[in-house]
Protein backbone atom coordinates (compact mmCIF):
# COMPACT_ATOMS: atom_id res chain seq x y z
CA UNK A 1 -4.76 -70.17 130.05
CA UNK A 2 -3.37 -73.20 128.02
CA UNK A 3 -0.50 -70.69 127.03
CA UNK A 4 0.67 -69.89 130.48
CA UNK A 5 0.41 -73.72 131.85
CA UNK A 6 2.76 -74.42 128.72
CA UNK A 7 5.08 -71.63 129.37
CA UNK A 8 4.88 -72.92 133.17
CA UNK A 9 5.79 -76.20 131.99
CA UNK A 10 8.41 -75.06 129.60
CA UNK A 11 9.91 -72.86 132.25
CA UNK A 12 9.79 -75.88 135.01
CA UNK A 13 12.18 -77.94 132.49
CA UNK A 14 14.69 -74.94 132.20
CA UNK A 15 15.38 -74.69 135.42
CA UNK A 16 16.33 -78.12 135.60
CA UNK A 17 18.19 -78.39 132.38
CA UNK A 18 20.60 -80.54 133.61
CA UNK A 19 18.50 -83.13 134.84
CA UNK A 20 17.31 -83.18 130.88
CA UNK A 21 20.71 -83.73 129.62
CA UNK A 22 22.38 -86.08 132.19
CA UNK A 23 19.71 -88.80 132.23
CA UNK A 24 19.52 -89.36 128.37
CA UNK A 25 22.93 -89.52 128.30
CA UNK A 26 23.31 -92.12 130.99
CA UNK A 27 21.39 -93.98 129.47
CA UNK A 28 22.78 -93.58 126.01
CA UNK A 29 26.37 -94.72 127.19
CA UNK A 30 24.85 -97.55 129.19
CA UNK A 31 22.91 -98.60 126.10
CA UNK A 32 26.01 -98.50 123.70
CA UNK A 33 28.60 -100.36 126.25
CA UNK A 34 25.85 -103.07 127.15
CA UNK A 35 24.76 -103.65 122.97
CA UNK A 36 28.60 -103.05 122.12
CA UNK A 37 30.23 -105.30 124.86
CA UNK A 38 27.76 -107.22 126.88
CA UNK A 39 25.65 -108.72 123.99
CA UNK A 40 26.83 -111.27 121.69
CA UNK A 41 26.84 -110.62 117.98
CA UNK A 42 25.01 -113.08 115.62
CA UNK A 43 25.69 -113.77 111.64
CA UNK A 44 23.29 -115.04 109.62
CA UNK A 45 23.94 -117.29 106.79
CA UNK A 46 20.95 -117.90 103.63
CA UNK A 47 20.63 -120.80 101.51
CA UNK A 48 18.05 -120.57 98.36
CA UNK A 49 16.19 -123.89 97.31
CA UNK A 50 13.51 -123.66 94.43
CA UNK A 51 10.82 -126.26 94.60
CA UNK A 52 10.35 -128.21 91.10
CA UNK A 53 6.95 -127.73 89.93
CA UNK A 54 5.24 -131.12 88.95
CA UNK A 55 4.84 -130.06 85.19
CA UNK A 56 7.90 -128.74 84.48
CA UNK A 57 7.27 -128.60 80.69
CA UNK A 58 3.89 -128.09 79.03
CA UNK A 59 0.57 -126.84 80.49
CA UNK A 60 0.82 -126.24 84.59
CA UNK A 61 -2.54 -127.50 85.39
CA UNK A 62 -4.38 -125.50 88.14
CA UNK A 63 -4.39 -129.07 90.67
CA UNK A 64 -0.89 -128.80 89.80
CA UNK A 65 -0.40 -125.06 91.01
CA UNK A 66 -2.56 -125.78 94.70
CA UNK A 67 0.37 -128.93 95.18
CA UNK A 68 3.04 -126.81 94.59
CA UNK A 69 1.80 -123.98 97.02
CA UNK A 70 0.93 -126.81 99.95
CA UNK A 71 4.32 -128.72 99.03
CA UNK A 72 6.20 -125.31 100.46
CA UNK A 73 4.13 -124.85 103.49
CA UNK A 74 4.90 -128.37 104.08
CA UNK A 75 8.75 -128.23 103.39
CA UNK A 76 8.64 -124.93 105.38
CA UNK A 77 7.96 -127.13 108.61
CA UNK A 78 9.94 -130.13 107.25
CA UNK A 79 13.52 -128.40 107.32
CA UNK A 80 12.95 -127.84 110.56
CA UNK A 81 11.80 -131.79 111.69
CA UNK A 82 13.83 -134.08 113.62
CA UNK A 83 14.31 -136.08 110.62
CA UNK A 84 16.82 -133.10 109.22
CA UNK A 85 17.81 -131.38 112.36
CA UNK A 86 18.85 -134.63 114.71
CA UNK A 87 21.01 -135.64 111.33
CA UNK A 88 22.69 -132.14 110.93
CA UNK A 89 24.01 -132.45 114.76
CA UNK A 90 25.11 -136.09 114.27
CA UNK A 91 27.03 -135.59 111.37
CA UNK A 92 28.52 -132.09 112.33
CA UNK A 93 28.91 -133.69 115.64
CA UNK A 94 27.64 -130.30 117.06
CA UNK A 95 27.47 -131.82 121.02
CA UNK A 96 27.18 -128.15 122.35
CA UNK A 97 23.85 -127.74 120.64
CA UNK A 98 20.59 -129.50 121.20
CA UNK A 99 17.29 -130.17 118.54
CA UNK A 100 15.73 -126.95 120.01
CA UNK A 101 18.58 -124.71 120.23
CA UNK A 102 19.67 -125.37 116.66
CA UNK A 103 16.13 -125.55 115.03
CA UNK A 104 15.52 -121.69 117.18
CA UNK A 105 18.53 -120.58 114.96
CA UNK A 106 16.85 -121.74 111.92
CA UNK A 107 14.17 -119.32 109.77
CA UNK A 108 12.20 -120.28 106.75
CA UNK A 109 10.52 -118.22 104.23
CA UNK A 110 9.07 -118.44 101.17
CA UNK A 111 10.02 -115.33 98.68
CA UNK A 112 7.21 -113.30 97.27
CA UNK A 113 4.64 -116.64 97.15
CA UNK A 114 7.07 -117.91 95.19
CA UNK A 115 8.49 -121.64 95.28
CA UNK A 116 11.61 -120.30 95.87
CA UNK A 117 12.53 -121.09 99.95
CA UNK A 118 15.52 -119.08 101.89
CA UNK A 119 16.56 -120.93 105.15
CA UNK A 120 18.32 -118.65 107.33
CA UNK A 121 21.15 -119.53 110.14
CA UNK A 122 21.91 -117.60 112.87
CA UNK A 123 25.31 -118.54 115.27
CA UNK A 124 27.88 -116.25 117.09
CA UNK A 125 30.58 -117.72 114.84
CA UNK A 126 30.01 -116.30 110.81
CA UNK A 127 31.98 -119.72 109.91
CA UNK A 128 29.72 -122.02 111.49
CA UNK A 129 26.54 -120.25 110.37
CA UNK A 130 27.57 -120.81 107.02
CA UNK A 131 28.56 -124.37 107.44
CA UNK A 132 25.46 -125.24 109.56
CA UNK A 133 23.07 -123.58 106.45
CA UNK A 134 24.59 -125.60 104.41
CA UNK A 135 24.42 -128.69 105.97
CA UNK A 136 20.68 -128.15 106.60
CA UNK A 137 19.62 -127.41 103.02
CA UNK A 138 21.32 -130.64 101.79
CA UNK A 139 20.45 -132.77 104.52
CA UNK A 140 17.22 -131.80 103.77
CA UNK A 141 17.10 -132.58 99.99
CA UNK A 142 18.27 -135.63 100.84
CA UNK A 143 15.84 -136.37 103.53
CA UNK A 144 12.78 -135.39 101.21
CA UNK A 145 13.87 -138.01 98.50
CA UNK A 146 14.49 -140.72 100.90
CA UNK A 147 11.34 -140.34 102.87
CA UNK A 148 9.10 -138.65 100.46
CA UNK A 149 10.54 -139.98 97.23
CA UNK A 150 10.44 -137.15 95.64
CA UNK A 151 13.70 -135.57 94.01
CA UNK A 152 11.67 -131.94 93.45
CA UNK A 153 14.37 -129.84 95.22
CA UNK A 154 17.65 -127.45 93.79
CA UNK A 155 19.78 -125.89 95.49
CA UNK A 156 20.06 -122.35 93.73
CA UNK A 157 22.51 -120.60 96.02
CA UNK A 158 24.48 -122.14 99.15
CA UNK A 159 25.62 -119.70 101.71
CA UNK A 160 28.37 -117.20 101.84
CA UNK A 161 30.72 -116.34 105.21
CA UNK A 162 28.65 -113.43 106.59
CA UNK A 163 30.82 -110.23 107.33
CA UNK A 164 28.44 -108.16 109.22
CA UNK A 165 26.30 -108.93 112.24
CA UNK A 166 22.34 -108.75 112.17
CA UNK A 167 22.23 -108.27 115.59
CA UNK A 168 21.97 -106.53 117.56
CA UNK A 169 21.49 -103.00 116.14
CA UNK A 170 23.77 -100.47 117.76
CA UNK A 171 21.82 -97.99 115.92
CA UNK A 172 18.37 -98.34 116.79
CA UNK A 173 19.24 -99.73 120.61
CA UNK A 174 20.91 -96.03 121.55
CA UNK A 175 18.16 -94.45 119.84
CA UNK A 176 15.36 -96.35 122.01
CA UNK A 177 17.54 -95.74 124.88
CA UNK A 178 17.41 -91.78 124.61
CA UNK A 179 14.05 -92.22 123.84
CA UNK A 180 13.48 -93.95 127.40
CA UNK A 181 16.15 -91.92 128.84
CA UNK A 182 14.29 -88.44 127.75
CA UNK A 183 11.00 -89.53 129.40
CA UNK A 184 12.59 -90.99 132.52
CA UNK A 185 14.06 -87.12 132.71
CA UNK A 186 11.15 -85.03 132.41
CA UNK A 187 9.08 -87.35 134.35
CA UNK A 188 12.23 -86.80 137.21
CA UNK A 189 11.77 -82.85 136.31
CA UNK A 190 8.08 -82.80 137.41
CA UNK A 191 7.90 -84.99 140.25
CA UNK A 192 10.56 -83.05 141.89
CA UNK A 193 9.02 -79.80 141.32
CA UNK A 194 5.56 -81.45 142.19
CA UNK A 195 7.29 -82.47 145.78
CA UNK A 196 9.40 -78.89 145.48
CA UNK A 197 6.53 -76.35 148.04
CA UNK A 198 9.34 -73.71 148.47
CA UNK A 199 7.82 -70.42 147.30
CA UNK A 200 10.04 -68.56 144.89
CA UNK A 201 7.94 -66.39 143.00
CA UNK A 202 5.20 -63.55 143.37
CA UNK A 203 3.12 -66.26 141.75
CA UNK A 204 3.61 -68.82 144.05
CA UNK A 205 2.65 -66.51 146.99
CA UNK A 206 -0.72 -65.71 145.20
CA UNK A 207 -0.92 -69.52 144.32
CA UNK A 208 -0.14 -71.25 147.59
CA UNK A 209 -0.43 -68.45 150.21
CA UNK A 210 -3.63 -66.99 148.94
CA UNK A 211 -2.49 -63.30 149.33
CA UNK A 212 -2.30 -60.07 146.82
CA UNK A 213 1.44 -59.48 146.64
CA UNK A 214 1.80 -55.61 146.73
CA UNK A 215 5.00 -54.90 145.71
CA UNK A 216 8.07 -56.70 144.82
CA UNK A 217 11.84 -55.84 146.27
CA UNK A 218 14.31 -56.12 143.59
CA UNK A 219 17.88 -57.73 144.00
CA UNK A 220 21.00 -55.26 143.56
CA UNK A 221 24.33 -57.56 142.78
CA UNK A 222 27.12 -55.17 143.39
CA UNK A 223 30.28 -56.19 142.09
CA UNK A 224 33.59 -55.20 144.64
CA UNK A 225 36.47 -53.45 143.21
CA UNK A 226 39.79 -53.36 144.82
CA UNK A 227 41.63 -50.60 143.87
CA UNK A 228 45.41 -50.12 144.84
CA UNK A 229 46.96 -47.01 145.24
CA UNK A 230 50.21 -45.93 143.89
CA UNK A 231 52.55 -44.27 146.36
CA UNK A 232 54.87 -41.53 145.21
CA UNK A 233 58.02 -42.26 145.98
């Protein structure tokens, strides 16, 4: 029984093949012109800071180790305080931006529970995500030794022109979109033959009529030939 539903259903989607292949790919080309064209491509710049450990020669004492790990939680949040951002736009003189647009743009992350930090920039313009990281790390080792008094940061790596966008992903937006595309289809396939009642097989007439079929009359396709005849002159 579970055999000849399946078969049913497989047959159901054959006959309306074309409804299978037109959808997906409607929405495939929709998908690639809207992520190609219609959506704005961001860069993302990366500065690396390492946080100086209080002992930096000798025995690390354990007390030691705990400050170190709460001192990068803390400047985790702090690079992205007024204290650093507000001073970023005023000296870039960045008027199209505000304090919440700019610090969205910024990510922080600590590598591998390490007290290495990578603060991430994301703009339109590769340029000015490189700039902006910049800016940001050094206003912020700046802004930690004025207000904290504490000179424990180094700048390891400032940040390169990105060439390539992070988003969006050409790849993986087509892919969802055939995905979607593929189950908008079938579900199109069976609600049409769910509203279809015609009766086009010996099986529907047992089905929906509730009557023994008792013979079937096959269809003959003849084929017309026209045939000239050659006079005899």
């Amino acid at each position: 029984m579970e055999w000849m539903e399946l078969k049913n259903l497989l047959q159901i989607v054959r006959e309306r093949i074309r409804i299978l292949i037109i959808i997906p790919a409607a929405f495939v080309l929709t998908a690639a012109l809207v992520t190609v064209y219609g959506i704005p491509q961001l860069f993302e710049a990366n500065t690396t800071i390492y946080v100086i450990s209080k002992s930096n020669v000798g025995m690390v004492e354990y007390d030691d180790i705990i400050i170190n790990q709460q001192l990068v939680k803390d400047y985790q949040e702090f690079i992205k305080s007024r204290a650093v951002i507000e001073n970023v736009l005023e000296e870039m003189e960045l008027t199209e931006m505000t304090y919440e647009s700019l610090s969205s743009s910024i990510s922080v992350k600590a590598r591998n529970d390490t007290r290495i930090l990578e603060i991430a920039v994301q703009s339109v313009d590769p340029v000015k995500a490189r700039d902006i990281a910049d800016k940001v790390t050094i206003t912020f080792r700046d802004k930690v030794a004025e207000l904290m008094n504490m000179a424990n940061i180094n700048i390891i790596d400032l940040a390169r022109i990105p060439t390539r966008p992070v988003s969006p992903n050409v790849g993986y937006n087509i892919f969802l979109s055939f995905i979607i595309g593929l189950l908008v289809a079938l579900a199109v396939i069976f609600i049409v033959d769910f509203l279809d009642d015609t009766v086009k097989t010996s099986e529907d007439v047992e089905k929906y009529l509730n009557l023994k079929v008792l013979g079937i009359i096959p269809v003959f396709q003849q084929k017309e030939q026209m045939v000239e005849d050659e006079e005899m002159v």
